[in-house]
C-alpha atoms as a PDB file:
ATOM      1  CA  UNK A   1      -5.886  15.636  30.363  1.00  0.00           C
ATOM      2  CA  UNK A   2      -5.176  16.291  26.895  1.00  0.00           C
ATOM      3  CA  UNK A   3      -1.766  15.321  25.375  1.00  0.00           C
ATOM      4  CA  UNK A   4      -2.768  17.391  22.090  1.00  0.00           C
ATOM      5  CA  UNK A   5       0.408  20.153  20.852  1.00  0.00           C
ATOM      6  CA  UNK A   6       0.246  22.407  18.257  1.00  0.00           C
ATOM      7  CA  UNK A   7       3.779  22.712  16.479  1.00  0.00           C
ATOM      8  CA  UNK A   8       4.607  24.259  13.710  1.00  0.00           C
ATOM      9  CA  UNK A   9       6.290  21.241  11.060  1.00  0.00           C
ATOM     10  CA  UNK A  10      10.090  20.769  10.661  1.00  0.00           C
ATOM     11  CA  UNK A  11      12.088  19.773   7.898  1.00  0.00           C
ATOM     12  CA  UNK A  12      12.475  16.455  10.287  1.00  0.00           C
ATOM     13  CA  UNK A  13       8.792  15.377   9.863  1.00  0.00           C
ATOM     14  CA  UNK A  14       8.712  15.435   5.992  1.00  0.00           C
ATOM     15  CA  UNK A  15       9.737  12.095   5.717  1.00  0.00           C
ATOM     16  CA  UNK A  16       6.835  11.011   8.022  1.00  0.00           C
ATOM     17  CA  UNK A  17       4.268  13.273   6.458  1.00  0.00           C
ATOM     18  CA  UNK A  18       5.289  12.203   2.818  1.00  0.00           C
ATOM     19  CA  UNK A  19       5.100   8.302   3.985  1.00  0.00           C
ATOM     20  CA  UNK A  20       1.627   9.032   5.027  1.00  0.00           C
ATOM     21  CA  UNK A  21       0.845  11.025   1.972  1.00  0.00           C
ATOM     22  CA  UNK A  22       2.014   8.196  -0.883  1.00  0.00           C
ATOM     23  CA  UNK A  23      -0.516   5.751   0.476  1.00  0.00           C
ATOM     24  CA  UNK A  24      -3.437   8.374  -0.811  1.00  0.00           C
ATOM     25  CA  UNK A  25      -1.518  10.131  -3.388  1.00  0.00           C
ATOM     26  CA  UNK A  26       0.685   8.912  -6.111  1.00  0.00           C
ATOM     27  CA  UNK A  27       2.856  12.284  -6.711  1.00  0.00           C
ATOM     28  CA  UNK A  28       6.465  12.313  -8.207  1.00  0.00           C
ATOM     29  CA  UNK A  29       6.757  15.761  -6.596  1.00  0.00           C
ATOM     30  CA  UNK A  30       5.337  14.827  -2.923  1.00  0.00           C
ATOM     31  CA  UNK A  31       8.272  15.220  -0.992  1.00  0.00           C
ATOM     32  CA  UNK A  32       9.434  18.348  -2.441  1.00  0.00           C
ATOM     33  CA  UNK A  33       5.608  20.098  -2.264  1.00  0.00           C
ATOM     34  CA  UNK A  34       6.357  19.399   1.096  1.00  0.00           C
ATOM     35  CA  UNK A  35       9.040  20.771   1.861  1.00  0.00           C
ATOM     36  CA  UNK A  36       8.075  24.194   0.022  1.00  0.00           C
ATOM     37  CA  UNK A  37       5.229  24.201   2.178  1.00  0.00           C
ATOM     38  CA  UNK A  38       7.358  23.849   5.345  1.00  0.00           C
ATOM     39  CA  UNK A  39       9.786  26.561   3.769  1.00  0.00           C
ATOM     40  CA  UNK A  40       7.028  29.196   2.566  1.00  0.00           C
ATOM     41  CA  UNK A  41       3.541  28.155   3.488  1.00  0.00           C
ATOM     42  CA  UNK A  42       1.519  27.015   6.474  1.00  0.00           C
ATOM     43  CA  UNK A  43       2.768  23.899   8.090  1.00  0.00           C
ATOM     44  CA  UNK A  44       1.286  22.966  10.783  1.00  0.00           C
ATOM     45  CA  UNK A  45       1.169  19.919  13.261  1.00  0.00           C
ATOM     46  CA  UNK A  46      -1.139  18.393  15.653  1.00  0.00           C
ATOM     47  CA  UNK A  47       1.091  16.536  18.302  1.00  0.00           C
ATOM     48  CA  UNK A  48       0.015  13.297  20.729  1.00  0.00           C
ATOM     49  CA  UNK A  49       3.033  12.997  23.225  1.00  0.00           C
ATOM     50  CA  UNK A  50       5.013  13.781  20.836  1.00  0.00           C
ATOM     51  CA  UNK A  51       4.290  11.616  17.846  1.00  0.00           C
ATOM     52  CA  UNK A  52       2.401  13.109  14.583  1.00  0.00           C
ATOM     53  CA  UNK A  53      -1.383  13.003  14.983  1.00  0.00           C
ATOM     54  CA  UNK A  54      -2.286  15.306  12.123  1.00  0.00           C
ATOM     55  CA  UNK A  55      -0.835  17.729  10.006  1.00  0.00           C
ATOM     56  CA  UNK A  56      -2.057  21.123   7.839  1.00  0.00           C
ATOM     57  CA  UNK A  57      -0.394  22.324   4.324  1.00  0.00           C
ATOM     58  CA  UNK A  58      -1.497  25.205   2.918  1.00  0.00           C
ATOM     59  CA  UNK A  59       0.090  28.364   0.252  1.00  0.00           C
ATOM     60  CA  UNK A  60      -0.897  31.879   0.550  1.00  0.00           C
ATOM     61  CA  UNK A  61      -1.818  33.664  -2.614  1.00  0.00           C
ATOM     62  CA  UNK A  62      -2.669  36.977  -2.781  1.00  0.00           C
ATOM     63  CA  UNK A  63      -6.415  36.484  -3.294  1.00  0.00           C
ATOM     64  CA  UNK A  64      -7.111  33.392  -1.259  1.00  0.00           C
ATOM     65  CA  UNK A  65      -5.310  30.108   0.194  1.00  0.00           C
ATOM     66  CA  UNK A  66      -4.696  26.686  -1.561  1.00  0.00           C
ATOM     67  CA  UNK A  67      -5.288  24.129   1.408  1.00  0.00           C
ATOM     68  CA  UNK A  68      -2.951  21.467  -0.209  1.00  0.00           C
ATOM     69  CA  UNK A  69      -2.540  18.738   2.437  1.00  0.00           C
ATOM     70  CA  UNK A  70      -4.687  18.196   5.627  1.00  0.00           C
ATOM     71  CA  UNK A  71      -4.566  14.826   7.774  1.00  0.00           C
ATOM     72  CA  UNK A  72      -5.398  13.202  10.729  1.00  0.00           C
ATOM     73  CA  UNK A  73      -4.246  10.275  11.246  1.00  0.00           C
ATOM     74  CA  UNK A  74      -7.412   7.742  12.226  1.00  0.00           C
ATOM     75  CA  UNK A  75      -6.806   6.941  15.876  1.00  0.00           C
ATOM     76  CA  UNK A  76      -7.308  10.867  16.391  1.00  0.00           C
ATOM     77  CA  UNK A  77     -10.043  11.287  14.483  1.00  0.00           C
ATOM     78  CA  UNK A  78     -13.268  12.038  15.717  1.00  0.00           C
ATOM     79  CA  UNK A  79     -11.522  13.730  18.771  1.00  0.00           C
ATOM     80  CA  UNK A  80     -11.734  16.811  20.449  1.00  0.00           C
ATOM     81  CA  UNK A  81      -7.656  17.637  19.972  1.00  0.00           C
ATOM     82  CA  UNK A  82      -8.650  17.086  16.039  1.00  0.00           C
ATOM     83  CA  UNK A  83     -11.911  19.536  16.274  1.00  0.00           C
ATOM     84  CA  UNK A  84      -9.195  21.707  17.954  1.00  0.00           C
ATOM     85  CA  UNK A  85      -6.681  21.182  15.293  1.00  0.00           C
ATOM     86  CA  UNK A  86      -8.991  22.103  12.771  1.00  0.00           C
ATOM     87  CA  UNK A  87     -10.075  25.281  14.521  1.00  0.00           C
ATOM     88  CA  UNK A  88      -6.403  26.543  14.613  1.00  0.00           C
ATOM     89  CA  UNK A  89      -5.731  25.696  11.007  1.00  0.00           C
ATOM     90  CA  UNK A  90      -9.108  27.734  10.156  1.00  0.00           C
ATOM     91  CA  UNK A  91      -8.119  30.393  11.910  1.00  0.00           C
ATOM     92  CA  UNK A  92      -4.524  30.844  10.140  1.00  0.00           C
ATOM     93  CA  UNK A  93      -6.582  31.142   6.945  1.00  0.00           C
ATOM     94  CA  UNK A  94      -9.390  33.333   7.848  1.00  0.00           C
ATOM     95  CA  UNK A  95      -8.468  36.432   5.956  1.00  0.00           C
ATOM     96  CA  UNK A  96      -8.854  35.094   2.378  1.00  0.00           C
ATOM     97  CA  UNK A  97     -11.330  32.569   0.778  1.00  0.00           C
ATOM     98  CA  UNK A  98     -10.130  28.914   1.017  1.00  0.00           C
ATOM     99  CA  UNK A  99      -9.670  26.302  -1.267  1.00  0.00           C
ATOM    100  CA  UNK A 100      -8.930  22.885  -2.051  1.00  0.00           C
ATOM    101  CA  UNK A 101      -8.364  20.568  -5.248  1.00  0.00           C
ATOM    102  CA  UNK A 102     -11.504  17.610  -4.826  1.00  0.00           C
ATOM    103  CA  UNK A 103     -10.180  14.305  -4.069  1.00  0.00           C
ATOM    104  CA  UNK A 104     -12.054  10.787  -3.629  1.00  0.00           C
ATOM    105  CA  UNK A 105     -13.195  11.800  -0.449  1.00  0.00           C
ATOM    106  CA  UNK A 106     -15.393  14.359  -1.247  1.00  0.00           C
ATOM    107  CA  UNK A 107     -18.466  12.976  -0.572  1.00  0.00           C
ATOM    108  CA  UNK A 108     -17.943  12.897   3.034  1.00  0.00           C
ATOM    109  CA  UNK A 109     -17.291  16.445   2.889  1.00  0.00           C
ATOM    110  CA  UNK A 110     -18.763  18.292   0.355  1.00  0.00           C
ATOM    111  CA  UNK A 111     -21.778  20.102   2.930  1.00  0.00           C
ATOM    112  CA  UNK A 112     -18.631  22.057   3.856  1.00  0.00           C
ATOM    113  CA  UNK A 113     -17.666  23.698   0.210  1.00  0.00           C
ATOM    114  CA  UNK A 114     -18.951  25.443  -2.978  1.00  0.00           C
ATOM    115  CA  UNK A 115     -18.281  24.222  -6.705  1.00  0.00           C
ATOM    116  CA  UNK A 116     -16.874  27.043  -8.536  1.00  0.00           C
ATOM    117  CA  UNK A 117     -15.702  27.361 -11.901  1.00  0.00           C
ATOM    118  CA  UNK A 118     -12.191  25.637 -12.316  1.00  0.00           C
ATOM    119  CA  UNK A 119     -13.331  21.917 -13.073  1.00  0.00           C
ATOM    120  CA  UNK A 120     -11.928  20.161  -9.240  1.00  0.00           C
ATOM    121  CA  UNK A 121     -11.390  22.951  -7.457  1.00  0.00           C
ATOM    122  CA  UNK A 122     -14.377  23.552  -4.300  1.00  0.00           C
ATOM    123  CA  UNK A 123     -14.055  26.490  -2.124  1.00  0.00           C
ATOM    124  CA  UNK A 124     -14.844  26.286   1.570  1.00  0.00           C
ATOM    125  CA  UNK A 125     -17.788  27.873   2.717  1.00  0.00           C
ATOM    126  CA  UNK A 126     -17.337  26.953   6.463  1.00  0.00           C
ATOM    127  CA  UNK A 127     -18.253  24.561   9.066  1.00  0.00           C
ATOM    128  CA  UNK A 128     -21.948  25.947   9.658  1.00  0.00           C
ATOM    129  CA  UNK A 129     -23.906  28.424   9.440  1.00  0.00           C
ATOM    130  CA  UNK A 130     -24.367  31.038  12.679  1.00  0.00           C
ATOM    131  CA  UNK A 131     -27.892  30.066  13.080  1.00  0.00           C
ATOM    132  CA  UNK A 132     -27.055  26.115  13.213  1.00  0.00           C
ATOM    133  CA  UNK A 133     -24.276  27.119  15.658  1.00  0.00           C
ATOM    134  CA  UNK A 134     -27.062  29.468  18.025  1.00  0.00           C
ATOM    135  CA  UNK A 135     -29.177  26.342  17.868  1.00  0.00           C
ATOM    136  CA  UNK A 136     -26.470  23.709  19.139  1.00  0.00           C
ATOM    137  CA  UNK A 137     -25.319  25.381  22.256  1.00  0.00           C
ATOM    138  CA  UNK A 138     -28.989  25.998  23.272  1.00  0.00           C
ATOM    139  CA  UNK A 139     -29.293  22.012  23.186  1.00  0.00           C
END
């Protein structure tokens, strides 16, 4: 059975998700990005009986969404709740284009976005195309 919640974030977890955030990032205005996000933008939490698994930030703009902040913590990783997770964020976004400021990971990613013109910024294209999808369920 899964344990797996979907909350939205409270004020309460900022602390948590800005301790987990300082060990990648070294921002002076961390904590209070993330609170703006909680107050105005999409915050959103993946739960494991009742302790933090993962966590989305993102800001609307009127032409497209700036996916500022998205986690999972490694023990959750890799799982099905996660692919879940994902899914859910996704869909919260899917009216507008996507994107996301490159970061040290990117190589891991970067099947999964376009290069555009701003120097760092990638836009996500999606996680596959229709066609790959037809050919995995017939597997």
């Amino acid at each position: 059975m899964l344990d797996y919640k979907i909350t939205p974030i409270s004020e309460n977890d900022a602390y948590t998700i800005n301790k987990t955030l300082l060990k990648e990032l070294k921002d002076k205005r961390l904590f209070k990005n993330i609170l703006m996000h909680i107050r105005k933008g999409i915050a959103i939490k993946l739960e494991d009986n009742s302790e933090i698994a993962g966590f989305c930030l993102a800001k609307e703009f009127n032409t497209h969404f700036s996916l500022s902040y998205y986690y999972i913590y490694e023990k959750h990783r890799k799982k099905i709740g996660s692919f879940f997770f994902f899914s859910h964020c996704l869909t919260k976004m899917k009216n507008k284009p996507i994107y996301v400021q490159k970061n040290k990971n990117y190589k891991m990613y970067e099947r999964y976005f376009n290069t555009t013109t701003q120097k760092g910024i990638i836009r996500f294209k999606g996680l596959r195309e229709d066609s790959q999808w037809v050919e995995l369920l017939k597997k």
